[in-house]
Protein backbone atom coordinates (compact mmCIF):
# COMPACT_ATOMS: atom_id res chain seq x y z
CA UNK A 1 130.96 12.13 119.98
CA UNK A 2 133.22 10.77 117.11
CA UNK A 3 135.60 8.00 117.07
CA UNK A 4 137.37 5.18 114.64
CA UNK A 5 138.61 1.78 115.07
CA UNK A 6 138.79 -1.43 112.54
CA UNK A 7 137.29 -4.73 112.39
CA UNK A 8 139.85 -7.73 111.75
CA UNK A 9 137.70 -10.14 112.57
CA UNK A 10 134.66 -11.74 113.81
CA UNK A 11 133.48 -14.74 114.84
CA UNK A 12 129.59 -15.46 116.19
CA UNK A 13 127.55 -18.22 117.58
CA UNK A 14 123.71 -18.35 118.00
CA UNK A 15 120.86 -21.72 117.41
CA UNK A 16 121.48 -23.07 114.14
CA UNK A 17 124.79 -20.42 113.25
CA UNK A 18 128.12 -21.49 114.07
CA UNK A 19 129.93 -20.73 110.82
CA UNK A 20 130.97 -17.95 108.30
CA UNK A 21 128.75 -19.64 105.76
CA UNK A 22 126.17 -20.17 108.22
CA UNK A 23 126.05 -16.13 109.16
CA UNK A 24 126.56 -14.90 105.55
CA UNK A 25 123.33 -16.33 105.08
CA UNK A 26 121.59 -15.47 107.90
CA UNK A 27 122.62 -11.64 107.06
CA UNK A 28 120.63 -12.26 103.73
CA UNK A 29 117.04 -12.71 105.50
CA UNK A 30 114.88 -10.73 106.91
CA UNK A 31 115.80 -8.59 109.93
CA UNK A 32 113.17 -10.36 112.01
CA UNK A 33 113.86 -14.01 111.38
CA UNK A 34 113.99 -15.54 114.63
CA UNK A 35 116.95 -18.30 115.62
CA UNK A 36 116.27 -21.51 114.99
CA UNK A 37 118.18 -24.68 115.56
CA UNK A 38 120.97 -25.65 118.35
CA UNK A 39 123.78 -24.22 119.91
CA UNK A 40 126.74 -26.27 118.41
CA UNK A 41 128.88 -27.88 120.57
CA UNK A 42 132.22 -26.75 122.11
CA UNK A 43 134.90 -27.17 120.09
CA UNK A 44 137.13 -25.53 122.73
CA UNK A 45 136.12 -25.56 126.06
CA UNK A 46 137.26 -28.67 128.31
CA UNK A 47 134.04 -30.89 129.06
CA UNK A 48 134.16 -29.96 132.76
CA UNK A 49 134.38 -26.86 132.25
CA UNK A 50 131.45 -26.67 129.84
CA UNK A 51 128.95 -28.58 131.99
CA UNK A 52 129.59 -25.66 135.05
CA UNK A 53 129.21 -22.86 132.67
CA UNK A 54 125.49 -21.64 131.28
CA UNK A 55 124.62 -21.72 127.91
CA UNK A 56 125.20 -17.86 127.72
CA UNK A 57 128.76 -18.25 128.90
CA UNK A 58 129.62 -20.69 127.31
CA UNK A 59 128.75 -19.54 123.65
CA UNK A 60 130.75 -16.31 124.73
CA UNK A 61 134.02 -18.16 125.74
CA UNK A 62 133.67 -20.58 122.78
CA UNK A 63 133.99 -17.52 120.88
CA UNK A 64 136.43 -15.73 122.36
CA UNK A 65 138.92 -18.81 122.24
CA UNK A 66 138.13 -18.95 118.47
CA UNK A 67 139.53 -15.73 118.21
CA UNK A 68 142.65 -16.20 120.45
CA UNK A 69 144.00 -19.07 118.83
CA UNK A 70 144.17 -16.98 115.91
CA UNK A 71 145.61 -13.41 117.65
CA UNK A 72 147.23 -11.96 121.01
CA UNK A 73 145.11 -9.59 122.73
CA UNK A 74 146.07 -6.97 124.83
CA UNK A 75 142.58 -6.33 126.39
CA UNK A 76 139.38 -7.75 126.22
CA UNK A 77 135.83 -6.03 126.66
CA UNK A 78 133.28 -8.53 127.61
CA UNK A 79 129.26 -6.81 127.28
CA UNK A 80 125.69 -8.70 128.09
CA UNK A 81 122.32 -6.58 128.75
CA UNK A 82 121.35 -9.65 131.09
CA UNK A 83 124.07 -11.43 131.87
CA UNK A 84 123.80 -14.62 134.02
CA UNK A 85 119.73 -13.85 134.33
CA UNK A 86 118.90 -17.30 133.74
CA UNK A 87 120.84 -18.28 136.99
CA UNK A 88 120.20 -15.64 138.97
CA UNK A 89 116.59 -16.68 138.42
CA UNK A 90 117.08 -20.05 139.03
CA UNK A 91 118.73 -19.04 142.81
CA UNK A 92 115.27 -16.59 143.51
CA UNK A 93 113.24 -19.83 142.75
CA UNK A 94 114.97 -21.75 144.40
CA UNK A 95 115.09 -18.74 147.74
CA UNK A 96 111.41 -18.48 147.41
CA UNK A 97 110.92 -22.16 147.75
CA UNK A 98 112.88 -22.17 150.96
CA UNK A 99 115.82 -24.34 149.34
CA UNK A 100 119.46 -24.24 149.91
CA UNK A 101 120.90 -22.51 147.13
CA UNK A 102 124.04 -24.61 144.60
CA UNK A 103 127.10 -23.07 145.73
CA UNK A 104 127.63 -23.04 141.68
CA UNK A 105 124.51 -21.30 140.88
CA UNK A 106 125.50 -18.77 143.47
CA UNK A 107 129.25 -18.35 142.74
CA UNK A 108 128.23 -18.11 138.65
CA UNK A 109 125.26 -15.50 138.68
CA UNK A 110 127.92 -12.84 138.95
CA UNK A 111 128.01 -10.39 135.49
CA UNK A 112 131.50 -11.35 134.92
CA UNK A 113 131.59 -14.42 134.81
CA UNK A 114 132.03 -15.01 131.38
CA UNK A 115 135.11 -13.08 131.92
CA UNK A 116 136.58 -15.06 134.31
CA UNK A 117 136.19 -18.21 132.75
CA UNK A 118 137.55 -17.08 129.63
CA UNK A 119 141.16 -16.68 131.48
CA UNK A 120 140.86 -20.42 133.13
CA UNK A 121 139.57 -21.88 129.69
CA UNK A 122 142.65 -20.19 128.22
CA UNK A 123 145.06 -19.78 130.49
CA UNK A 124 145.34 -16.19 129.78
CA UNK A 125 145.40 -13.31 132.47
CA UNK A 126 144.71 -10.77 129.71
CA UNK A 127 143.03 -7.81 131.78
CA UNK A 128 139.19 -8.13 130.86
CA UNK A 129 136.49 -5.93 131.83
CA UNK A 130 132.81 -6.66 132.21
CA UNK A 131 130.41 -4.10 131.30
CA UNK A 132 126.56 -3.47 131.25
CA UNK A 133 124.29 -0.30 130.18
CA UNK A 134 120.85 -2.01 128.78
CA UNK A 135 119.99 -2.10 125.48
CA UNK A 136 123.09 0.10 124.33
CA UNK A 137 125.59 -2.27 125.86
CA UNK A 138 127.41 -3.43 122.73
CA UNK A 139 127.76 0.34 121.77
CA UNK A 140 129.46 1.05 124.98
CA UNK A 141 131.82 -1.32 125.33
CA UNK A 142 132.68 0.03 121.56
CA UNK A 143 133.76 2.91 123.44
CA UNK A 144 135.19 1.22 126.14
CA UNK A 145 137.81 -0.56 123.28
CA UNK A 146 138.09 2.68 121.96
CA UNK A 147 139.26 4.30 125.58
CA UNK A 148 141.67 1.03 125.84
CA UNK A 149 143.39 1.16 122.21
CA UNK A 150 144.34 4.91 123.23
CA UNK A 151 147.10 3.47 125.43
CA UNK A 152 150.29 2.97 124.86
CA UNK A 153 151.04 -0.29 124.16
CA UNK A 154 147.43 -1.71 123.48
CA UNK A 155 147.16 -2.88 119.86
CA UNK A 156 144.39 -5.59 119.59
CA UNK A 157 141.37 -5.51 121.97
CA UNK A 158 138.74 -8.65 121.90
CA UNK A 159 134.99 -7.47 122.22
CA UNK A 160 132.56 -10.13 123.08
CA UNK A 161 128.52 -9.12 123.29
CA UNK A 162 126.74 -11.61 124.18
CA UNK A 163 123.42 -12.38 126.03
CA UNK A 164 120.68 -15.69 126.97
CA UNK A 165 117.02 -15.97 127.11
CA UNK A 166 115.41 -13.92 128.85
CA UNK A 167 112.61 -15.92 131.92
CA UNK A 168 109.61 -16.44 130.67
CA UNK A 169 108.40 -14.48 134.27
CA UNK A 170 110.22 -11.41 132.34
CA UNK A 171 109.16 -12.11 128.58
CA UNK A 172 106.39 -9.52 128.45
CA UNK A 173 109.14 -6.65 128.53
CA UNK A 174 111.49 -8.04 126.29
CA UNK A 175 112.82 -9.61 122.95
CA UNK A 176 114.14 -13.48 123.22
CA UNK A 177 113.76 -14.01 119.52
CA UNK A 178 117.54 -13.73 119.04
CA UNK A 179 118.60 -15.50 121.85
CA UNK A 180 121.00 -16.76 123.06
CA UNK A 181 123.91 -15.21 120.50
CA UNK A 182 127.39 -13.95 120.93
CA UNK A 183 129.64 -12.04 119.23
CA UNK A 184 133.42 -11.67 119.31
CA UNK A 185 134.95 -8.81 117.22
CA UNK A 186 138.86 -8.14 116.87
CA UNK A 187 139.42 -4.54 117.43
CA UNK A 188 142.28 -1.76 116.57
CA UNK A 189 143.45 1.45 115.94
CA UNK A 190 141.92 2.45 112.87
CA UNK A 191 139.86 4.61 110.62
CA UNK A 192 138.11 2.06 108.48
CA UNK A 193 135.53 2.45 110.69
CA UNK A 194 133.44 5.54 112.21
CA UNK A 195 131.08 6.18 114.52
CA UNK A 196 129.31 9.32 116.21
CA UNK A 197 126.30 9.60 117.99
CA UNK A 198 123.19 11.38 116.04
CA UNK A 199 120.06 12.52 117.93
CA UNK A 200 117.76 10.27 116.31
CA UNK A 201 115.75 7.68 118.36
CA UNK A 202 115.11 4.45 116.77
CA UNK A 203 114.20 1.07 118.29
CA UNK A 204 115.04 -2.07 117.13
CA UNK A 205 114.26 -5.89 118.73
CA UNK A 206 117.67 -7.10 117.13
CA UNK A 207 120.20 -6.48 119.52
CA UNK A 208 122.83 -3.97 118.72
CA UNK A 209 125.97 -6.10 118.26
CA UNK A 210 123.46 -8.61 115.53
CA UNK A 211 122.62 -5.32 113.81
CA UNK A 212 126.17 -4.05 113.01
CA UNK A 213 127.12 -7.91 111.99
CA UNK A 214 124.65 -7.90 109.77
CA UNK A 215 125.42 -4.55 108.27
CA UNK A 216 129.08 -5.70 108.25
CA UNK A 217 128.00 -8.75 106.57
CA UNK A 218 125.91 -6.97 103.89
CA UNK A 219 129.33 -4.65 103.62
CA UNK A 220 127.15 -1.51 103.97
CA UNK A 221 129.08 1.47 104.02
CA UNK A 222 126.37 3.81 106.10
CA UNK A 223 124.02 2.41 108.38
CA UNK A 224 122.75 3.01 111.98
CA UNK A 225 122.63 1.13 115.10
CA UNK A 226 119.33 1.75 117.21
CA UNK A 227 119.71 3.16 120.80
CA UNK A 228 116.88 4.00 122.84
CA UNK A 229 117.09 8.10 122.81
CA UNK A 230 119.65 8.52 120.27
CA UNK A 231 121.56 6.63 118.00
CA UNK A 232 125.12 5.45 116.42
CA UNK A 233 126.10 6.30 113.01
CA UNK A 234 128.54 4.16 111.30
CA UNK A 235 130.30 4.59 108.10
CA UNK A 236 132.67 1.51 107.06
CA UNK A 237 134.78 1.03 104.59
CA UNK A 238 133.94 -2.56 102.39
CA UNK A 239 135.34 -5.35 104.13
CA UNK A 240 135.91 -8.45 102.08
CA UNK A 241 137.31 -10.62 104.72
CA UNK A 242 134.54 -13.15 105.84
C-alpha cells in the first residue's frame, strides 16, 4: 500500500504547547518527555460553547478553527483512539450509582462530537467524518484524506487527531503521558510526502499523529510511524514552513 499527499500546515495544542515556538521545542527533547503545564485557553470558541464541550473537544475544535481562518476546506477527517471516554465514564458512574444521567453528558459521549461542534463553532457545513481504529487511528484517517482528495473537486482536506486522558479505572492498559493533545494538519494532492506500509512491528507510547509532528518538526526525510503489527514508512521532502 503506497500513497502521497502534502503537508501545508499544522497547528497543535497539548499542556504547556500552544505555539510554533512552543512545539519546535518540544520536538527537540526526548521522545518520552511527558506534557506538562495547561491547556491554553480558547482563543476561538464562544464561552458557552466552551464550557459544554470536554477538554478533548475542545482542544480539537480550537485547532481546527485555527486552521480555517487561514484556508477553505473541502473535507475534514476528524480521528481519536478514545474519543469522549472521559464522559462516557462519567455517565457509567453516574448509572452505577443509580443517578439520573445530564442530558449533556449523554448527548456529548458520542465519537463525533468533536465533529459536530466544529460546524456550530464555525458555521461551516463542510462534510466531516469521524473515524476510529485504536492505536493506528491517525494513520487511517491519513488514508481516509487520501480516499477524499481523489475526488473531483476536493483540494484541501483538514485532519484533526486528537485524544484525552485516559480513567484512571483504565490506566493499567494504557499511555496518558501525552494527554490530552490534538493535531490539525492541512492536507492535498501531493507527492512531497509518501507513505507505504512495511511489515515491521514496532510499538511506541507516543501516539502516532505526535510521532510524525515530531519527525516533521525535526524535518526528517525517512522515518517510521509505529503500528501494532506493521508499520508506516514515510519519506518527506524538507519542509521549512513552521
Amino acid at each position: 500500500m503506497n500513497y502521497s499527499l502534502a503537508v501545508l500546515d499544522w497547528h497543535a495544542l497539548a499542556p504547556g504547547l500552544s505555539t510554533s515556538e512552543d512545539w519546535n521545542q518540544w520536538a527537540l527533547l526526548s521522545a518520552d518527555q511527558a506534557f506538562k503545564g495547561e491547556i491554553a485557553k480558547s482563543q476561538r470558541i464562544p464561552m458557552m460553547s466552551a464550557r459544554r464541550m470536554s477538554p478533548v473537544s475542545r482542544i480539537a475544535v480550537e485547532s481546527s478553527l485555527a486552521l480555517i481562518e487561514k484556508y477553505q476546506f473541502d473535507r475534514a477527517v476528524f480521528t481519536s483512539r478514545h474519543g469522549e471516554l472521559e464522559r462516557t465514564y462519567k455517565i457509567l458512574q453516574t448509572l452505577a450509582q443509580q443517578q439520573q444521567v445530564s442530558p449533556t453528558d449523554f448527548s456529548m459521549s458520542v465519537h463525533n462530537t468533536a465533529a459536530g461542534w466544529l460546524t456550530i463553532a464555525a458555521k461551516n457545513t463542510l462534510p466531516v467524518t469521524s473515524l476510529a481504529a485504536g492505536s493506528d487511528s491517525f494513520q487511517q484517517g491519513l488514508l481516509e484524506a487520501r480516499a477524499m482528495l481523489s475526488v473531483d473537486g476536493v483540494n484541501t482536506v483538514l485532519l484533526v487527531d486528537f485524544d484525552g486522558c485516559v480513567p484512571d479505572i483504565y490506566a493499567p492498559n494504557q499511555n496518558s503521558q501525552y494527554a490530552p493533545y490534538c493535531v490539525a494538519l492541512v492536507l492535498t494532492k501531493g507527492d512531497t510526502s509518501t507513505c507505504h506500509l512495511i511489515q515491521e512491528a514496532k510499538t511506541s507510547p507516543m501516539p502516532q499523529s505526535l510521532q510524525f509532528l515530531r519527525h516533521y518538526l525535526l524535518k526528517d526525510n525517512d522515518f517510521i510511524i509505529a503500528a501494532d503489527d506493521y508499520s508506516w514508512q514515510w519519506q518527506c521532502e524538507n519542509n521549512t514552513r513552521d
